[in-house]
Protein backbone atom coordinates (compact mmCIF):
# COMPACT_ATOMS: atom_id res chain seq x y z
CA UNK A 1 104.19 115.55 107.38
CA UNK A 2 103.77 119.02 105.57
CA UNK A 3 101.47 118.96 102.55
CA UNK A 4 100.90 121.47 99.72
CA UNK A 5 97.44 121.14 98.44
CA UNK A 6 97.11 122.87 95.05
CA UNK A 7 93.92 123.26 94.20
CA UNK A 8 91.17 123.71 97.20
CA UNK A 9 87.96 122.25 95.29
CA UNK A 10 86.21 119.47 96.52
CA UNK A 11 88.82 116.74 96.41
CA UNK A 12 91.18 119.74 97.83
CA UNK A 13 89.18 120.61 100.23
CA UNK A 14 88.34 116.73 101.67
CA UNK A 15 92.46 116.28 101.85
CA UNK A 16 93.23 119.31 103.29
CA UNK A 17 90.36 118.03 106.02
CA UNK A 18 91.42 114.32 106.53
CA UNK A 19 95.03 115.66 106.42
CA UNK A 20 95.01 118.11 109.05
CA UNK A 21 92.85 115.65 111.40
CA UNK A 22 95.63 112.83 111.02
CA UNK A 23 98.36 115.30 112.45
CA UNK A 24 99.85 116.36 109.30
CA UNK A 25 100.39 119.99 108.50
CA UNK A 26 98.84 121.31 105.03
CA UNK A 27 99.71 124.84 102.61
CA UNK A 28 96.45 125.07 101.05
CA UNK A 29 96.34 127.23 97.55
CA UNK A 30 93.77 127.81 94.88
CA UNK A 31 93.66 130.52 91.60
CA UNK A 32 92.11 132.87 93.44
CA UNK A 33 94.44 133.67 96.32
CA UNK A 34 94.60 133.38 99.48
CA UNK A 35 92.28 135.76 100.81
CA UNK A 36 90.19 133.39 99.04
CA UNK A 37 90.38 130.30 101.58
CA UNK A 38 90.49 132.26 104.78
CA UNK A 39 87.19 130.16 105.56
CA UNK A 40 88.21 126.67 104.80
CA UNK A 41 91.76 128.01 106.68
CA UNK A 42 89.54 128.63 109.91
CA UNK A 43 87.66 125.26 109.67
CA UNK A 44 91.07 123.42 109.30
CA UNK A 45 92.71 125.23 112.64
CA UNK A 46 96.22 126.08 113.32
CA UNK A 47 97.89 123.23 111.31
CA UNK A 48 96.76 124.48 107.64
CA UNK A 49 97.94 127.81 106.17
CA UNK A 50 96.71 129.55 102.89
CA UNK A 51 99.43 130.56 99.86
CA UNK A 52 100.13 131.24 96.84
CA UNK A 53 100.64 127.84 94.42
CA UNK A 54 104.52 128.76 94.60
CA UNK A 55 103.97 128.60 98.53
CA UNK A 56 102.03 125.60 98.90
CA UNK A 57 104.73 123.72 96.69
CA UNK A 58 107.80 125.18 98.61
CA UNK A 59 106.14 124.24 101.68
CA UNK A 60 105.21 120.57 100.83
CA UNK A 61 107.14 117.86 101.38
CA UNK A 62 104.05 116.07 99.78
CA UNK A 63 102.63 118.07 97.17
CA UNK A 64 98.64 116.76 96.01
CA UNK A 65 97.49 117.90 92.40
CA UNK A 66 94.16 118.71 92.85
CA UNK A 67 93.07 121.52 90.02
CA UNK A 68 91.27 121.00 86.83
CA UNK A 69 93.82 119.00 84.41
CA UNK A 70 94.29 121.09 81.68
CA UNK A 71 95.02 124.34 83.73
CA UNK A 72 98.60 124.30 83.13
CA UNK A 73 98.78 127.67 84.35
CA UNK A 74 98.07 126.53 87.57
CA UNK A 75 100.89 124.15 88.61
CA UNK A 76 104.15 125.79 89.94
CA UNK A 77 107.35 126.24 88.26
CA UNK A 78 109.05 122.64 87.99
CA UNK A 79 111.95 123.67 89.73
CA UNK A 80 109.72 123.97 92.97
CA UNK A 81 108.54 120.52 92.92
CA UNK A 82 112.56 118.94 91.87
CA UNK A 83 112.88 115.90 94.18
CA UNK A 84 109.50 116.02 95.91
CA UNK A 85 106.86 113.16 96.32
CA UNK A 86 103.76 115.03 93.87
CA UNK A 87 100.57 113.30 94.16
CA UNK A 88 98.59 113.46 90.92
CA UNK A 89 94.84 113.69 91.94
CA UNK A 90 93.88 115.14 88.30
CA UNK A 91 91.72 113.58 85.71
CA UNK A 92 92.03 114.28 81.82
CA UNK A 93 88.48 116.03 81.83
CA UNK A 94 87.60 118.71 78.84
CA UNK A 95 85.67 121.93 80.12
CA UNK A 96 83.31 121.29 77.47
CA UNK A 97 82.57 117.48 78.76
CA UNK A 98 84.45 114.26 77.82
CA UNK A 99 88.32 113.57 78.09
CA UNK A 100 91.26 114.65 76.47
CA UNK A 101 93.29 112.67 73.84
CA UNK A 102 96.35 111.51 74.76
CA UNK A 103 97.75 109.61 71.74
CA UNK A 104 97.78 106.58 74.06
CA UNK A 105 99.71 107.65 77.21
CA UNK A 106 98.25 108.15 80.84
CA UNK A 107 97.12 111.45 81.73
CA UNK A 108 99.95 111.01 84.77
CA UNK A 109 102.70 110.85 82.02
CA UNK A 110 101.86 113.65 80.74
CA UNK A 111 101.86 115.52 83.71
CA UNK A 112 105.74 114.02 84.41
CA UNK A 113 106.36 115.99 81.15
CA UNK A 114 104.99 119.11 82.51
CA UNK A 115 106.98 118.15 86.09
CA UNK A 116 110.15 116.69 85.36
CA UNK A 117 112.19 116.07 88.47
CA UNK A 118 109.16 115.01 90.57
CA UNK A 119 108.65 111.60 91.90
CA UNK A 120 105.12 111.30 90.73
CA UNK A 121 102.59 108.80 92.31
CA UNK A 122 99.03 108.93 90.60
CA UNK A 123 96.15 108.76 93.63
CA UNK A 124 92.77 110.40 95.15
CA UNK A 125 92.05 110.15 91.05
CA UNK A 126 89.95 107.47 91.30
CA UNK A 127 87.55 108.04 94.83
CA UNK A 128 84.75 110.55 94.71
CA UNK A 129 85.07 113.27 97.15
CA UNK A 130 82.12 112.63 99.09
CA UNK A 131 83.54 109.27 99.31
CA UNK A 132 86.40 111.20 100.64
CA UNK A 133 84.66 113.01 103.01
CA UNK A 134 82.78 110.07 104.84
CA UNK A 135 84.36 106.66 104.07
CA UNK A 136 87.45 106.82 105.69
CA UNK A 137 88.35 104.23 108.74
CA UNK A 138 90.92 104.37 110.96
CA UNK A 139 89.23 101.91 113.49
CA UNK A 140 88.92 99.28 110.59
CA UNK A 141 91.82 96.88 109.49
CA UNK A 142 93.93 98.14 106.68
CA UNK A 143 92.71 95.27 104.44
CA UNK A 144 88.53 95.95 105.34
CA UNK A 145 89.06 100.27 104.54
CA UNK A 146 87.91 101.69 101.45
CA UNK A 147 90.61 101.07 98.78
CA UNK A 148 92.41 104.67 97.04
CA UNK A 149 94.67 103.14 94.33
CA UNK A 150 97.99 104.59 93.30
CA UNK A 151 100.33 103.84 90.78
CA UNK A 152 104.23 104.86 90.44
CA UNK A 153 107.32 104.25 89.14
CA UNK A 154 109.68 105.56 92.42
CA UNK A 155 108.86 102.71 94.51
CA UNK A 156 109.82 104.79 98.06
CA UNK A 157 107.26 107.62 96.70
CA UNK A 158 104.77 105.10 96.66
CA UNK A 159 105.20 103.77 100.29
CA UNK A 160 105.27 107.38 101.49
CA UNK A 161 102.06 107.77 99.73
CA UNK A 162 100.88 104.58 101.02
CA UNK A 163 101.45 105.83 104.85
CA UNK A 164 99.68 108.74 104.21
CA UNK A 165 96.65 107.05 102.91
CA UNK A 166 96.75 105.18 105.50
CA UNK A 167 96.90 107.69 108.49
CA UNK A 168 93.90 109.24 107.06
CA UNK A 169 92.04 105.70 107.43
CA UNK A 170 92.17 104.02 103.73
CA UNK A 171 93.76 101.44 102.20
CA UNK A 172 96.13 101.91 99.38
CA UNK A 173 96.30 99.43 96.80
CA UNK A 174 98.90 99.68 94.45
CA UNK A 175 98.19 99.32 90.83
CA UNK A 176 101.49 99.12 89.06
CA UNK A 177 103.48 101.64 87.00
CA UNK A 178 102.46 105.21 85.89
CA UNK A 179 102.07 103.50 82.73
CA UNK A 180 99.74 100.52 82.91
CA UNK A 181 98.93 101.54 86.72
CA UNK A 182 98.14 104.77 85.48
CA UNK A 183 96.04 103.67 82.57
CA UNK A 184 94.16 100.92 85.12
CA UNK A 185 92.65 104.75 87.44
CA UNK A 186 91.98 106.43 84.43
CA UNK A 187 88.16 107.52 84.43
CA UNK A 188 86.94 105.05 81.83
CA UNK A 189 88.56 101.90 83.98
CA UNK A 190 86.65 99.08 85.54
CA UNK A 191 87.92 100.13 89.17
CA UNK A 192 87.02 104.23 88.95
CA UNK A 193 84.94 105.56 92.00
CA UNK A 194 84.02 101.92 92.62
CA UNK A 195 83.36 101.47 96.71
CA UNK A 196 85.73 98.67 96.83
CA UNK A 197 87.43 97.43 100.13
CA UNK A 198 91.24 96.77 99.96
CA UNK A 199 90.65 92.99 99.78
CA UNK A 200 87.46 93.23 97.31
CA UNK A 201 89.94 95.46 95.19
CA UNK A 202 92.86 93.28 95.51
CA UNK A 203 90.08 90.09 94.53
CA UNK A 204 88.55 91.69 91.89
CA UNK A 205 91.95 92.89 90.21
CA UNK A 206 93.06 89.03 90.43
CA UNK A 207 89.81 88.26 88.46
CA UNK A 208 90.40 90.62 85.66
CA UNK A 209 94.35 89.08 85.67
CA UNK A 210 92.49 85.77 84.95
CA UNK A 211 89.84 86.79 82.32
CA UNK A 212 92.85 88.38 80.73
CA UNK A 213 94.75 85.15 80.70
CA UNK A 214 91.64 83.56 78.86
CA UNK A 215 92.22 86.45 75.73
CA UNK A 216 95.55 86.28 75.15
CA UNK A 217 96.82 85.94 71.93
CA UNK A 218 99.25 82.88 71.24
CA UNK A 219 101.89 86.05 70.24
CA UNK A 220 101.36 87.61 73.32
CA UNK A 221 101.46 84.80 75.71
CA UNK A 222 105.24 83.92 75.53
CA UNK A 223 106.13 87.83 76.90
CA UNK A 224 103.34 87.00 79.95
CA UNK A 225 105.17 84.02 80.53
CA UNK A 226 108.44 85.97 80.93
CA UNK A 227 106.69 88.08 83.41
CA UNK A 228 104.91 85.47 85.52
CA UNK A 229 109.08 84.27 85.28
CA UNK A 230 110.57 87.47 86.11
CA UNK A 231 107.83 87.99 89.13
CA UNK A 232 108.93 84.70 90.60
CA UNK A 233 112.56 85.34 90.58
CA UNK A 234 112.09 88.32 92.53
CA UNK A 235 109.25 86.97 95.02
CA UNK A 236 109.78 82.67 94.77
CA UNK A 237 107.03 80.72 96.10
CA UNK A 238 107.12 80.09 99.67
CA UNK A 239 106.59 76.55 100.55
């Protein structure tokens, strides 16, 4: 696949790493210019190129979102990213420490404002980039490899996204919609930067589903009910 990375920090730079070793080629692009990356260019060999953000965007079929949050400045133009799989790897961080307020959306939604047009997934939020660097496992089953969550509401996005986690040896566990997936990898979840395995992830998640059951409110358990309904019309029990 080609990959735009915007953004050639730590997380970036990790990506643009795992990505060119899996066979994919990557457009790598930071503030500063290209000149700027000639090194990590070098290290990456013949499948990575340095651009301009506007370059790394046309270029990706993939495009990863991997600059400070509330540098607006340095996304593209919308236009470049219409149709295209854009893979949010941003947190809500202020400069000055803390998060941003978002009046109770996801810091993903808000970036689907700035992007309209782009099938957003949210991933690479949650995993530390030195967990990046070193934990992936492509000699380990899917379901025993570190676990880098994603969340999404184009469900084809989301298995592209899933492939490509995979090829670079993790597991991709899917956390639901940009929404309530999205809020679930915020930084202040139970599951951020957590060295979970795709099972213990998928186990653990289960466990908060129960504890959850336990609080509900009597006006709030008739609209789980419809859900738990809803779920099993789509996927029915096997026998």
């Amino acid at each position: 696949m080609k990959i735009g990375i915007l953004g050639a920090g730590k997380i970036g730079s990790a990506a643009a790493h795992l990505f060119t070793a899996a066979g994919h080629e990557v457009a790598v692009s930071n503030s500063r210019g290209p000149e700027s990356l000639r090194e990590l260019v070098g290290e990456l060999g013949s499948s990575a190129q340095a651009g301009s953000i506007a370059d790394a965007a046309r270029f990706g079929e993939i495009v990863l979102l991997a600059v400070p949050w509330h540098r607006e400045d340095a996304l593209p133009p919308a236009e470049l990213l219409q149709d295209k799989i854009v893979v949010d790897a941003m947190n809500p961080y202020r400069p000055e420490g803390g998060f941003f307020e978002l009046r109770g959306f996801t810091s993903s939604e808000e970036v689907r404002r700035r992007l309209p047009g782009a099938k957003l997934v949210k991933a690479f939020n949650t995993i530390a980039y030195d967990h990046l660097e070193s934990r992936g496992r492509i000699d380990l089953p899917v379901e025993e490899r570190h676990a880098i969550y994603l969340a999404g509401d184009d469900p084809q996005a989301k298995r592209v996204v899933s492939e490509l986690i995979e090829s670079i040896g993790f597991a991709p566990v899917d956390t639901g919609s940009l929404r309530e997936g999205g809020r679930l990898q915020e930084p202040d979840s139970l599951i951020f930067n957590q060295t979970f395995t795709a099972r213990e992830a998928r186990a653990f998640l289960r466990n908060q589903l129960h504890k959850l059951v336990d609080e509900l409110s009597e006006d709030a358990l008739p609209r789980a009910l419809e859900g738990l309904a809803e779920f099993r019309r789509v996927k029915p029990r096997k026998a």
